[in-house]
Protein backbone atom coordinates (compact mmCIF):
# COMPACT_ATOMS: atom_id res chain seq x y z
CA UNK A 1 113.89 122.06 71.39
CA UNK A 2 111.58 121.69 68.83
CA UNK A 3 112.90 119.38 67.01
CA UNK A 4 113.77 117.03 70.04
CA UNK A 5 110.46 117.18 71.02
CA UNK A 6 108.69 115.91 67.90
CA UNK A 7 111.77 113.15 67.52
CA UNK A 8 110.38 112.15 71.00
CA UNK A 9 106.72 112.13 70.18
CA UNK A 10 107.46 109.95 66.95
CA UNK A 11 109.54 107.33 68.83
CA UNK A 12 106.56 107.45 71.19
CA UNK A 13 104.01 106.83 68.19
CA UNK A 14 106.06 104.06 66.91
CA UNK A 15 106.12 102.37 70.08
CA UNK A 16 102.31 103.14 70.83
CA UNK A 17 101.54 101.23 67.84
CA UNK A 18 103.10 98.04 69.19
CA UNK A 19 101.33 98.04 72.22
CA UNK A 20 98.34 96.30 71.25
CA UNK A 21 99.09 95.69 67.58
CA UNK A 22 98.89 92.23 67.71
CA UNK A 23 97.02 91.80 71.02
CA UNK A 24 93.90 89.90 70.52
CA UNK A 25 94.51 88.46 66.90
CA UNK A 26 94.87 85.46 65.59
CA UNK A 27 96.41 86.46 62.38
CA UNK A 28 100.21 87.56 62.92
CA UNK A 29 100.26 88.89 59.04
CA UNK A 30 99.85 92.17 59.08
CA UNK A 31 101.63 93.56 61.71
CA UNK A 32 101.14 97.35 60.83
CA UNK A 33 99.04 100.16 62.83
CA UNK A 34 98.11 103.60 62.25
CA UNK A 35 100.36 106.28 64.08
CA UNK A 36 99.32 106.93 68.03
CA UNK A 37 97.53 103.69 67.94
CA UNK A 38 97.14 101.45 71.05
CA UNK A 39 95.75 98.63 68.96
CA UNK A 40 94.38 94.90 69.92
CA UNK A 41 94.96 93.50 67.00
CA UNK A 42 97.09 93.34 63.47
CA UNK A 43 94.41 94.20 61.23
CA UNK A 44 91.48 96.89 61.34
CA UNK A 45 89.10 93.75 60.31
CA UNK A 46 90.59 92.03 63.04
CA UNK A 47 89.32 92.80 66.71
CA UNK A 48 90.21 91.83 69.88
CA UNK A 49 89.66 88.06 70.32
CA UNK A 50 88.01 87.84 67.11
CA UNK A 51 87.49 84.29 66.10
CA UNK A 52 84.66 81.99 64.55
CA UNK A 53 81.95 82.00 67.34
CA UNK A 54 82.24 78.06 66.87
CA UNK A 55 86.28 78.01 67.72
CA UNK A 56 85.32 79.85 71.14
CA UNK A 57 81.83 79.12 72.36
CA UNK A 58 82.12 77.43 75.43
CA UNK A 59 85.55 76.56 75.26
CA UNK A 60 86.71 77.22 79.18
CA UNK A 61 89.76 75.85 81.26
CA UNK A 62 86.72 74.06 83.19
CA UNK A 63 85.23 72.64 80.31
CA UNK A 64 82.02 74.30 81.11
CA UNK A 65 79.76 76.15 78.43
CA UNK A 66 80.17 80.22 79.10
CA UNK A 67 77.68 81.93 77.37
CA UNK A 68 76.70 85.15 78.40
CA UNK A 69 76.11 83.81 82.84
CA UNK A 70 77.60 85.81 85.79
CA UNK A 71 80.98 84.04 87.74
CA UNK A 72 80.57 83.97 91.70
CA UNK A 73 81.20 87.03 93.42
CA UNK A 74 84.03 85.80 95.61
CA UNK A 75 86.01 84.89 92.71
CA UNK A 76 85.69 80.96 93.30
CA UNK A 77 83.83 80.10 89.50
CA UNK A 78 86.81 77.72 87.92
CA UNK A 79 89.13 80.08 86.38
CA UNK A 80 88.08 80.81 82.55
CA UNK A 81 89.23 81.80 79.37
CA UNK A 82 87.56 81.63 76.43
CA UNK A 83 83.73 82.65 75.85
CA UNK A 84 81.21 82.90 73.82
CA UNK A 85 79.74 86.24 74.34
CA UNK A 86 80.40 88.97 76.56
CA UNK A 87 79.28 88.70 80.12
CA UNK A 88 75.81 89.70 81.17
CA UNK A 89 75.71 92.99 83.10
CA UNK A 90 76.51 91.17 86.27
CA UNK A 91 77.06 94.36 88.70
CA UNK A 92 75.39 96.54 90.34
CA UNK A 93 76.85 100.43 89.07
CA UNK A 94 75.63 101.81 91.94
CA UNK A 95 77.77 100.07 94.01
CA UNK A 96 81.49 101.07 94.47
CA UNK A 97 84.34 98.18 93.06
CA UNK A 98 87.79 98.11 93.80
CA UNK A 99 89.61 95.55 91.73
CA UNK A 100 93.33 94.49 93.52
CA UNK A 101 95.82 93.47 91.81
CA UNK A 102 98.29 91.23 93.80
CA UNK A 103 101.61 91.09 91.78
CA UNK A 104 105.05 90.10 92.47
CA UNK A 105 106.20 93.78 92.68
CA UNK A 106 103.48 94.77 95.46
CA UNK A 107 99.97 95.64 95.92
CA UNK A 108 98.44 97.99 93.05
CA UNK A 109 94.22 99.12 94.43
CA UNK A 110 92.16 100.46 91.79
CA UNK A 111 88.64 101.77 92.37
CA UNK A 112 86.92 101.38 89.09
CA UNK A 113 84.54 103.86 87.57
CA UNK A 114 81.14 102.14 87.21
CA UNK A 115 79.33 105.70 86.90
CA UNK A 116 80.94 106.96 83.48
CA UNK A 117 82.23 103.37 82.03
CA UNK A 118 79.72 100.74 83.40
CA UNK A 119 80.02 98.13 80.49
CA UNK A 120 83.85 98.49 80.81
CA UNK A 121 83.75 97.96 84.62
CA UNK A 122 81.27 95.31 84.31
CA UNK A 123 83.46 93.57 81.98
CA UNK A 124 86.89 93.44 84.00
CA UNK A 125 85.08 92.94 86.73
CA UNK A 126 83.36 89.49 85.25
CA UNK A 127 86.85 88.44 83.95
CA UNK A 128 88.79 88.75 87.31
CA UNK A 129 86.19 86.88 88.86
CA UNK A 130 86.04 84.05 86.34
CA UNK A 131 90.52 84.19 87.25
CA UNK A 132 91.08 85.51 83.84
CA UNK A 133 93.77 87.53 85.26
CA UNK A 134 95.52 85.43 87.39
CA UNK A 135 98.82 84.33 87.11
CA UNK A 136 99.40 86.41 84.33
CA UNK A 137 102.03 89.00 83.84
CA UNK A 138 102.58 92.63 83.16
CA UNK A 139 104.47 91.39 80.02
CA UNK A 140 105.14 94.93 78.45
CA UNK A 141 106.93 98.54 79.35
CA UNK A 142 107.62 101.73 77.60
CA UNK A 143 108.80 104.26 79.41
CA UNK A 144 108.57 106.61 76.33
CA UNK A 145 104.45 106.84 77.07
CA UNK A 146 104.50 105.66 80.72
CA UNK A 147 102.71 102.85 80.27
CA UNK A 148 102.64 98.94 81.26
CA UNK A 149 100.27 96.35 79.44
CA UNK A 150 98.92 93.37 80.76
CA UNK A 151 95.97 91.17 80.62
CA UNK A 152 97.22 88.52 78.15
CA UNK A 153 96.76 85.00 79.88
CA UNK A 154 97.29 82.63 76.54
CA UNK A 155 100.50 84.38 75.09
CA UNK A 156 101.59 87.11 77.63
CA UNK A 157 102.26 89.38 74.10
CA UNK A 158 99.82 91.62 72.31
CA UNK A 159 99.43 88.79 69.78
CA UNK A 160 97.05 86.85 72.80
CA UNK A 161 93.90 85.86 71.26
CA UNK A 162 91.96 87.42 74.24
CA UNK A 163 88.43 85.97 75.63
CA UNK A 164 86.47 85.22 72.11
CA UNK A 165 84.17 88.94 72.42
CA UNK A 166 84.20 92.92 72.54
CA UNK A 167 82.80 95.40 74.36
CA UNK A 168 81.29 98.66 73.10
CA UNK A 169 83.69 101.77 73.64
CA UNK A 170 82.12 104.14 76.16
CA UNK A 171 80.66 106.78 74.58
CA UNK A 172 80.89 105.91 71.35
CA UNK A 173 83.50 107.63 69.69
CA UNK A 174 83.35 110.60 66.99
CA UNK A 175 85.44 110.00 63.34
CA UNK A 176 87.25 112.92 61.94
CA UNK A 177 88.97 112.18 58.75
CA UNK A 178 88.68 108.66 59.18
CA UNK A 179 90.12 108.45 62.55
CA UNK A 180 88.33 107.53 65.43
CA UNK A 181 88.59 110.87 68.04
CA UNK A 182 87.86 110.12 71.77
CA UNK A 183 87.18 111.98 75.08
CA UNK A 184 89.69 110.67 77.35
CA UNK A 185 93.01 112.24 78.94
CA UNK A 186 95.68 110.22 80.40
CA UNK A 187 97.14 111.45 84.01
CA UNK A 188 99.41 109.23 85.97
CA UNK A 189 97.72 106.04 87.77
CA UNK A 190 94.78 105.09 85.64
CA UNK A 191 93.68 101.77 84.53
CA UNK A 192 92.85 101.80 80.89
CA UNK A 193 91.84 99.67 77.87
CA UNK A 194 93.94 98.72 74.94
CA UNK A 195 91.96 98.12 71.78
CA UNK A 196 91.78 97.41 68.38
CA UNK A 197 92.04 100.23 64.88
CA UNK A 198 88.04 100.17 64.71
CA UNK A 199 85.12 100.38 67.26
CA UNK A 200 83.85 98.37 69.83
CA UNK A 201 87.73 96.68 69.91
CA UNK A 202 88.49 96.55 73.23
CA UNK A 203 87.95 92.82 75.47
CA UNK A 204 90.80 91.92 77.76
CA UNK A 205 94.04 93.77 77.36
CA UNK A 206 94.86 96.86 79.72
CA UNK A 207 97.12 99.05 80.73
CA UNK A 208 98.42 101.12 83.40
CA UNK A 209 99.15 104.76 83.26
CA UNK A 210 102.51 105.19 85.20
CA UNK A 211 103.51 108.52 84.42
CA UNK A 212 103.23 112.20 82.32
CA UNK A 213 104.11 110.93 79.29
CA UNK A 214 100.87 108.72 79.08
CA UNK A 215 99.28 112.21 77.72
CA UNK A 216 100.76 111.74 74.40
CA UNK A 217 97.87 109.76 73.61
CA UNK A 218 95.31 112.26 74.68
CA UNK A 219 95.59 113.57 70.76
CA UNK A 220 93.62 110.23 70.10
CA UNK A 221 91.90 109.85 73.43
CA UNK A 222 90.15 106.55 72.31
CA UNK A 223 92.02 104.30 75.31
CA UNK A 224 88.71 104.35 78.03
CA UNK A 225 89.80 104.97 81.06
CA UNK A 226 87.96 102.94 83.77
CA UNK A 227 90.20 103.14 86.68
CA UNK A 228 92.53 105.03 89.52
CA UNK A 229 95.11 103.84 91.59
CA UNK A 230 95.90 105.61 94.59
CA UNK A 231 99.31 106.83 95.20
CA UNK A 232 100.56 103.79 97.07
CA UNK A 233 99.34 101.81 94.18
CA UNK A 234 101.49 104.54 91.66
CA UNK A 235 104.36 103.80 93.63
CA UNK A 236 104.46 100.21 92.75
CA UNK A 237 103.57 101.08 89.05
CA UNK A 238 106.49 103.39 88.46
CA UNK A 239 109.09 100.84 90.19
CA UNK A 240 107.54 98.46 87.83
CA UNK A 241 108.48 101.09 85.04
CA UNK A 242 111.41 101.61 86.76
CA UNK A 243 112.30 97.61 86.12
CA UNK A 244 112.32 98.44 81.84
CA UNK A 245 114.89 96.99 79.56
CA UNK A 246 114.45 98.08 75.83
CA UNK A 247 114.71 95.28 73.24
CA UNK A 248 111.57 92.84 71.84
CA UNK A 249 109.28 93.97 68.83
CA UNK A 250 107.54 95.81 71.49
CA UNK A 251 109.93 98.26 72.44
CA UNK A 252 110.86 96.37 76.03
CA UNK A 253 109.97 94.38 79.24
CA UNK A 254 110.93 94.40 82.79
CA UNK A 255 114.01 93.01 83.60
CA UNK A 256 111.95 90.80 85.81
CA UNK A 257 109.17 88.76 85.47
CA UNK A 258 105.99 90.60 87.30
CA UNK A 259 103.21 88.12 87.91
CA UNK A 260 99.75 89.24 88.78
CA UNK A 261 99.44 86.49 90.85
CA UNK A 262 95.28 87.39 91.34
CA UNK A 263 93.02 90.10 90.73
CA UNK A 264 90.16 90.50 93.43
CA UNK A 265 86.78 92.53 93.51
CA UNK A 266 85.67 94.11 96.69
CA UNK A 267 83.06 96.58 97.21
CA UNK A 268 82.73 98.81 99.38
């Protein structure tokens, strides 16, 4: 028993690794991660949507100049891509945000946690509203941790160069040994960000908790958690899982294409 279970936590590390290990990069090099890593890019240098602030600055689908401004509350700003810095704070915490996801596979409501992750919030919040989202795919399964990653609009892979910025982690994360140590544990339904080996790594990329095994990550604990689904919205995440066919560099894929067709804010 023993020795099945640590066979199955080091298939799970392996495949851990690959879930962000590329994801925001734009150098496919090094394609190597530390073990029971959930990375956003190939290179601990490398963040998520790291690039020359020249390459990105106000480079938008709408050829408009993004730097740092607020997108419409009723998610009707032209949809958006690339910025130059993160978004302003453009919510109010105090309020109470449920983002919807609208996919092919069903309807998936999250109410996101603006009390203990503002700047996380804030962040998806301003990228489903500027349509970062939309029409994208949930491109990646594994059912080894439970999980399903999405939020890649230019590649659907890891490897996506993601919106030209980072956020800082929430809180800001203890080192032991070299290894960033954080807070969070993973339960079945949570929205959560993928990021890259160092701090302050996360942007775009996510993931969705769809299952026990998810708490194989809760050794690092690093992934901020900024969402829960509700059990209608776990339903449709575990059918998703449900859909996975191994195969890919990053361990497998649903057998079908599932398209977030839009994600929408509403407050209640």
């Amino acid at each position: 028993m023993i020795r099945l279970t640590l066979l199955r936590r080091s298939a799970a590390i392996l495949l851990i690794a690959a879930l962000a290990l590329t994801a925001c990069s734009n150098d496919a090099a090094d394609t190597s991660a530390e073990p029971d890593e959930i990375v956003e890019g190939t290179d601990s240098d490398e963040v998520a949507g790291a690039t020359d602030s020249d390459e990105v600055a106000g480079a938008t689908d709408s050829g408009e100049v993004i730097e740092g401004s607020c997108p419409e509350p009723g998610h009707t700003s032209p949809r958006t891509l690339t910025f130059a810095v993160a978004p302003l704070m453009c919510i109010d915490p105090s309020q109470t945000f449920i983002a919807v996801f609208d996919t092919s596979e069903g309807e998936v409501r999250v109410a996101l946690d603006t009390t203990n992750t503002p700047i996380t919030a804030n962040n998806f919040i301003a990228l489903a509203r500027w349509g970062y989202y939309d029409g994208t795919t949930w491109f990646r399964t594994d059912p080894s941790i439970d999980i399903i990653q999405g939020g890649a609009p230019n590649t659907e892979s890891p490897a996506d160069p993601g919106p030209g910025y980072t956020i800082p982690d929430e809180p800001a994360f203890d080192e032991v040994d070299g290894q960033l140590i954080g807070p969070y544990r993973y339960e079945p339904g949570q929205l959560v960000m993928a990021r890259a080996r160092g701090r302050n790594s996360s942007s775009a990329q996510y993931f969705f908790s769809a299952g026990a095994n998810t708490a194989l990550l809760n050794g690092q604990g690093t992934y901020v958690v900024f969402g829960q689904t509700d059990d209608v919205g776990l339903t449709v995440l575990q059918a998703v899982l449900g859909l996975h066919e191994p195969g890919g560099p990053f361990g497998g894929a649903p057998s079908r294409t599932v398209t977030v067709n839009s994600v929408r804010i509403e407050t209640a």
